[in-house]
Protein backbone atom coordinates (compact mmCIF):
# COMPACT_ATOMS: atom_id res chain seq x y z
CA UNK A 1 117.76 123.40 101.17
CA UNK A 2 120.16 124.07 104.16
CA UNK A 3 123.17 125.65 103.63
CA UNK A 4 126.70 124.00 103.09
CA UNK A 5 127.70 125.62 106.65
CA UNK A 6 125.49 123.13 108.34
CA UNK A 7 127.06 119.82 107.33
CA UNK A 8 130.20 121.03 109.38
CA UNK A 9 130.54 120.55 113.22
CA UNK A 10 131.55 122.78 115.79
CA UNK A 11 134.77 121.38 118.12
CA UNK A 12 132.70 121.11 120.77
CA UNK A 13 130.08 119.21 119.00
CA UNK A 14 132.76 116.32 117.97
CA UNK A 15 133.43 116.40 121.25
CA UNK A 16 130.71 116.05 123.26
CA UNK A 17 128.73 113.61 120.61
CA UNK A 18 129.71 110.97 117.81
CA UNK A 19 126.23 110.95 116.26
CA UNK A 20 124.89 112.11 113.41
CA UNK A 21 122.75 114.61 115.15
CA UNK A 22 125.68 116.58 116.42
CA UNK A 23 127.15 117.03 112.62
CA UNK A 24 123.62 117.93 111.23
CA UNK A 25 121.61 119.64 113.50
CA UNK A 26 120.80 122.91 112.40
CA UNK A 27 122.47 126.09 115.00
CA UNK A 28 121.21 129.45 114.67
CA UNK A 29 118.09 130.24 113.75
CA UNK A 30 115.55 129.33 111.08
CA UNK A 31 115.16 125.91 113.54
CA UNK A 32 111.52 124.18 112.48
CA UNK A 33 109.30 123.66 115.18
CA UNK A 34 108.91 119.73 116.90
CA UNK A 35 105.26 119.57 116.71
CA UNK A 36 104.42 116.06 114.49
CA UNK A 37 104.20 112.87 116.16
CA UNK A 38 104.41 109.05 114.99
CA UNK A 39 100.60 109.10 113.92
CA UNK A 40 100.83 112.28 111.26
CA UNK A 41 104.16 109.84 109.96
CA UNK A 42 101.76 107.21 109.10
CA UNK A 43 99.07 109.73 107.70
CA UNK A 44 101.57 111.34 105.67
CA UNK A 45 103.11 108.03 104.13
CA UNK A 46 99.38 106.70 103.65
CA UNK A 47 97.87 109.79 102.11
CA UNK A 48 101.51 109.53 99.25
CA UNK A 49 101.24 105.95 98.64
CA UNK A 50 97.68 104.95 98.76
CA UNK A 51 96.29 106.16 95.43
CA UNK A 52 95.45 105.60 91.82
CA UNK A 53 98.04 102.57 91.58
CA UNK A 54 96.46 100.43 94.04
CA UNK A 55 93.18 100.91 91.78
CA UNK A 56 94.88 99.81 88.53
CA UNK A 57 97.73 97.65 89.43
CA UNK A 58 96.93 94.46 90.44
CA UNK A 59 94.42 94.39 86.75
CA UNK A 60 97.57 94.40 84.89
CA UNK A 61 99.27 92.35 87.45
CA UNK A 62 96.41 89.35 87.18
CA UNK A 63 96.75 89.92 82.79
CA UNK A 64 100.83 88.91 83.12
CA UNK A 65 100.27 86.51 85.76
CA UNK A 66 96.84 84.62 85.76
CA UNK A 67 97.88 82.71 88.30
CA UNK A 68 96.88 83.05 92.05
CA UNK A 69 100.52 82.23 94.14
CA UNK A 70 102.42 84.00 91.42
CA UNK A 71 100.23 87.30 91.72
CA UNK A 72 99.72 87.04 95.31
CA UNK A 73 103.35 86.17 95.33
CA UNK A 74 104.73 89.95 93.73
CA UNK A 75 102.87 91.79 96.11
CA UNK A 76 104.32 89.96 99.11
CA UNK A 77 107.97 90.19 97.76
CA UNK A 78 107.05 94.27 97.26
CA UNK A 79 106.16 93.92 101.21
CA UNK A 80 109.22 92.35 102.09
CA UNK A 81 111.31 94.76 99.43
CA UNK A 82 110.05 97.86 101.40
CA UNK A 83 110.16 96.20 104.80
CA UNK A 84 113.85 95.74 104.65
CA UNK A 85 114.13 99.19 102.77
CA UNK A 86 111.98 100.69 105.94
CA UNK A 87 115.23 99.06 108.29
CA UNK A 88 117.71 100.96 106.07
CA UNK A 89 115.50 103.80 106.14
CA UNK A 90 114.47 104.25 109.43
CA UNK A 91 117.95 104.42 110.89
CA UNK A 92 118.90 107.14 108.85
CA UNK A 93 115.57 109.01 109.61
CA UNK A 94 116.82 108.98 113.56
CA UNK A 95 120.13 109.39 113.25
CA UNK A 96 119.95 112.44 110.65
CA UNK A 97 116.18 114.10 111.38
CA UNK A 98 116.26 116.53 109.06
CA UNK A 99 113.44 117.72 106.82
CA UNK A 100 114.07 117.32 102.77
CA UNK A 101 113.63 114.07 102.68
CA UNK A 102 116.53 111.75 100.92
CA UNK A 103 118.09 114.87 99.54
CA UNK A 104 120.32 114.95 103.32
CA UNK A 105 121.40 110.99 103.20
CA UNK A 106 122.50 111.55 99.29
CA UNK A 107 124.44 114.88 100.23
CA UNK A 108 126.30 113.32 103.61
CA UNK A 109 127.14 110.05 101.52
CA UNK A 110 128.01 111.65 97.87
CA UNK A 111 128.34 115.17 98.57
CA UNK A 112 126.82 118.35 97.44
CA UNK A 113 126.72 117.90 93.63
CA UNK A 114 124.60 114.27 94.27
CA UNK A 115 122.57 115.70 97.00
CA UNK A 116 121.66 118.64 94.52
CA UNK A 117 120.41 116.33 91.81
CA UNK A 118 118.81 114.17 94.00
CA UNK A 119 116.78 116.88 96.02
CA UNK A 120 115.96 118.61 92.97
CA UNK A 121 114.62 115.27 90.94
CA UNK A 122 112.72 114.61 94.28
CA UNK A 123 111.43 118.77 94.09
CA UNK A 124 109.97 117.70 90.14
CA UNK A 125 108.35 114.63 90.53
CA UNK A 126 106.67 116.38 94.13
CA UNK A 127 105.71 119.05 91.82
CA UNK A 128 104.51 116.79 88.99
CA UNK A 129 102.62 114.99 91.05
CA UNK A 130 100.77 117.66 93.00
CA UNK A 131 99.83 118.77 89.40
CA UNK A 132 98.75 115.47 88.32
CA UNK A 133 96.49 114.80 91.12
CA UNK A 134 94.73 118.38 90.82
CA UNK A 135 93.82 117.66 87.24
CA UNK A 136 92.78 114.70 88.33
CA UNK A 137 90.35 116.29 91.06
CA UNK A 138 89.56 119.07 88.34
CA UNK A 139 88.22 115.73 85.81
CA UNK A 140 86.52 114.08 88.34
CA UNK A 141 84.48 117.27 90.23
CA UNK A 142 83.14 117.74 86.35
CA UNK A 143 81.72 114.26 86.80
CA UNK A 144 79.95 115.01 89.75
CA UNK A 145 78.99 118.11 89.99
CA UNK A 146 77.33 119.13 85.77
CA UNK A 147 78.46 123.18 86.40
CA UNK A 148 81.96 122.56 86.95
CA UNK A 149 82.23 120.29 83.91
CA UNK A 150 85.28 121.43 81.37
CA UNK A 151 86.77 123.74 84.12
CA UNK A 152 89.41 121.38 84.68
CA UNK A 153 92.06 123.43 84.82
CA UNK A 154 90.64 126.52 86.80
CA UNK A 155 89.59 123.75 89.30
CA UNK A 156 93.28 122.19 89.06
CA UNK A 157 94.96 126.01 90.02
CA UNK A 158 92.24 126.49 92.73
CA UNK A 159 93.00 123.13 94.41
CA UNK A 160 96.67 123.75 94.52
CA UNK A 161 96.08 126.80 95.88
CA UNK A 162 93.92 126.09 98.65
CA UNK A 163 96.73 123.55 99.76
CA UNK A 164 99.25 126.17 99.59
CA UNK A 165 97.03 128.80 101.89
CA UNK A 166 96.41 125.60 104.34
CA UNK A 167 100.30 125.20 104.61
CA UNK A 168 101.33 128.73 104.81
CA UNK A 169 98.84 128.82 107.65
CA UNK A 170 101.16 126.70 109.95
CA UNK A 171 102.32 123.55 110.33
CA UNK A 172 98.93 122.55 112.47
CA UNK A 173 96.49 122.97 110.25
CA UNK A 174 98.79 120.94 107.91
CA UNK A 175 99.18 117.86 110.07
CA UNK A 176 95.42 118.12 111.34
CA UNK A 177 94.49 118.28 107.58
CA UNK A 178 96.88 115.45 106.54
CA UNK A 179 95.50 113.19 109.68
CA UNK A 180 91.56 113.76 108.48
CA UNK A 181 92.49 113.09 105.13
CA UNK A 182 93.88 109.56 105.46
CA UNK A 183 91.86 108.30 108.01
CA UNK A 184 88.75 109.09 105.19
CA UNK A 185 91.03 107.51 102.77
CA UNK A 186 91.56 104.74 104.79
CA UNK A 187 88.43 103.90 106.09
CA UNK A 188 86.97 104.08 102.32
CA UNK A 189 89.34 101.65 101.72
CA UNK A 190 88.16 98.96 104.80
CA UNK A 191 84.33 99.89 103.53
CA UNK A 192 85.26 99.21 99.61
CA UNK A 193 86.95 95.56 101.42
CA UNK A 194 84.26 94.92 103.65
CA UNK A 195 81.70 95.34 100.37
CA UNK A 196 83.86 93.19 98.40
CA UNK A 197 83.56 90.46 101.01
CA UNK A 198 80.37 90.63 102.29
CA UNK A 199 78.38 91.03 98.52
CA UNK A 200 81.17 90.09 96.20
CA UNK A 201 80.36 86.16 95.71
CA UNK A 202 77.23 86.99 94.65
CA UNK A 203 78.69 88.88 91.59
CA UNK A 204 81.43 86.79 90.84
CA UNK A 205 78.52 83.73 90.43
CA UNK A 206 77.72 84.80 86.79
CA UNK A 207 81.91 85.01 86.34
CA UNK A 208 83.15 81.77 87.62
CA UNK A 209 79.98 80.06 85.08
CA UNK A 210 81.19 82.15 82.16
CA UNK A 211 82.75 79.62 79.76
CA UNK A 212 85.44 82.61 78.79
CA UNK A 213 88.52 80.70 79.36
CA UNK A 214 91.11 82.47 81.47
CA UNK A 215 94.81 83.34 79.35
CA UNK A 216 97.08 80.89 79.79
CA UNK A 217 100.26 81.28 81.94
CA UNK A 218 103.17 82.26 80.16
CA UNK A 219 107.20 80.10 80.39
CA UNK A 220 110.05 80.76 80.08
CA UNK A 221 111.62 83.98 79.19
CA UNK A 222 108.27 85.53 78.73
CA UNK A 223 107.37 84.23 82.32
CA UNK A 224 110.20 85.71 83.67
CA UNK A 225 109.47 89.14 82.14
CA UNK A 226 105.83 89.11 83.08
CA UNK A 227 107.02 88.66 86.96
CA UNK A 228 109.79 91.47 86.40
CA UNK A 229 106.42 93.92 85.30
CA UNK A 230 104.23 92.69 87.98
CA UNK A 231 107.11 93.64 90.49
CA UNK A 232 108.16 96.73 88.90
CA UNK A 233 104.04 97.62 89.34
CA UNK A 234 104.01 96.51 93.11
CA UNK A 235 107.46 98.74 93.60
CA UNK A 236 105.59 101.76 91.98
CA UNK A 237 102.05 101.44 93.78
CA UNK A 238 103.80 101.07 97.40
CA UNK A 239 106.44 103.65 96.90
CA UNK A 240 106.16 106.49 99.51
CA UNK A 241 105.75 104.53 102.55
CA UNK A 242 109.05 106.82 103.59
CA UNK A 243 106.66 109.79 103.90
CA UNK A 244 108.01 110.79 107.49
CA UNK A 245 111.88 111.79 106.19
CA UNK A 246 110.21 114.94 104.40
CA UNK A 247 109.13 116.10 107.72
CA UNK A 248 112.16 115.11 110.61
CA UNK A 249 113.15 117.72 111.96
CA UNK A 250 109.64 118.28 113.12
CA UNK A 251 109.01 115.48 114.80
CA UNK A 252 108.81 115.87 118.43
CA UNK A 253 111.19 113.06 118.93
CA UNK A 254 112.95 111.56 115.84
CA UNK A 255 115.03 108.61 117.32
CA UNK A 256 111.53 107.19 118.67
CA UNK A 257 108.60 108.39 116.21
CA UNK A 258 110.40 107.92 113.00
CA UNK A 259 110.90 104.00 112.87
CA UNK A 260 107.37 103.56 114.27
CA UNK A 261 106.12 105.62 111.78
CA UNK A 262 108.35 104.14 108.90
CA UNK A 263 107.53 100.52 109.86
CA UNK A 264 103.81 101.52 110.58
CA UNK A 265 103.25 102.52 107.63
CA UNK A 266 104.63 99.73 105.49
CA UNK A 267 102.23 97.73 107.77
CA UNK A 268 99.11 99.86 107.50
CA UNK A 269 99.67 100.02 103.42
CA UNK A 270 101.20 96.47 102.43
CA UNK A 271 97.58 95.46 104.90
CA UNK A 272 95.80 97.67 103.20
CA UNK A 273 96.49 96.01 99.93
CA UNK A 274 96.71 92.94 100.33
CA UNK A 275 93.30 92.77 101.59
CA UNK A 276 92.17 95.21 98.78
CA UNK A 277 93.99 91.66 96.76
CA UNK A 278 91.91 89.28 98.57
């Protein structure tokens, strides 16, 4: 976290500049270098967005609301909920690039004590996460490979190691990583859509002649509560489309790369999965 120091501005900063950048850019040294671009923006918000909720939501979301405009419906109010967030967002992105993520709005607008709880709550979850996802790995790796079955753990600590070594070896190798990453994750995505599309009528045949019938559609208050779940799902599997603020002040050129990577990504996701919907 940068220190309380850098939230004040020199005379001849409020002089020469009314932006935000003059008040928060960083002087002295420690400065990050400006080597990430729009397209690691959209890698990074893909690779923290796209993930197990995508795979499990819209299940749930079809049990509360068997009905095809109301389900479809959710996720395109989630689209338009984090397009107009992505406005809000973006402009604060350009105007303060600084790395930390929300932790600088919350500390400019509320000051220190709310940008402290805010950047440390964001710290947790980033670290719970992280953890969650290597078990995760760990699980799965025993699945496929027999040997490393019930090493979860070990497997867990190795993974989040061998992320740390990639990091500390320089921002780079980092971005490069993060870029081959979600393009695999991406295009496994398109392939799982095209498959769906191409050879999915002929197993949904034996479905649609099923004489299950399909649960009825709630009213009322309990219609009301089933869209409130469905859209509290579709705000869950789509947050982190505001990967890029982590990473500002090394982007080459904030005021440019930032929105296009912010609104980018809501594009590239929300497409994503709605056609994963479809």
């Amino acid at each position: 976290m940068p220190n309380p120091p850098d939230l004040s501005s020199t005379a001849s900063a409020s002089a020469s500049s009314g932006s935000f950048d003059a008040v928060a850019a960083p002087r002295g040294r420690g400065r990050l270098l400006k080597v990430l671009g729009m397209w690691f923006g959209i890698s990074a918000a893909v690779g923290n967005t796209i993930a197990a909720g995508i795979v499990r939501a819209p299940g749930d979301i079809a049990q509360w609301l068997p009905n095809i405009y109301l389900f479809f419906g959710v996720w395109v109010v989630g689209g338009l909920y984090a397009f107009f967030g992505a406005s809000s967002m973006a402009e604060l992105g350009a105007a303060i690039p600084r790395s930390g993520g929300q932790y600088n709005f919350s500390r400019r607008a509320l000051g220190e004590y709310a940008g402290f709880i805010v950047g440390w709550s964001d710290w947790l979850s980033t670290c719970g996460t992280a953890a969650a996802v290597a078990i995760v790995i760990g699980e799965y790796s025993g699945e496929l490979i027999g040997p490393l079955a019930g090493h979860v753990k070990m497997i867990a600590v190795v993974v989040i190691i061998g992320f740390f070594i990639l990091q500390w070896r320089g921002i780079k190798w980092g971005s490069g990583t993060q870029l081959v990453t979600a393009a695999i994750k991406t295009l496994a995505f398109v392939i799982v859509v095209a498959a769906c599309f191409l050879w999915g009528g002929h197993a949904g045949a034996p479905a649609s002649a099923s004489s299950t019938a399909a649960p009825p559609l709630p009213a009322g208050w309990p219609l009301a509560l089933a869209i409130l779940f469905g859209l509290q799902a579709v705000f869950y599997t789509i947050d982190g489309w505001d990967g890029i603020i982590y990473f500002g002040e090394e982007v080459r050129n904030p005021g440019r790369d930032i929105p296009r990577a912010i609104f980018g990504s809501v594009a590239t996701i929300m497409g994503i999965y709605l056609l994963i919907n479809v």
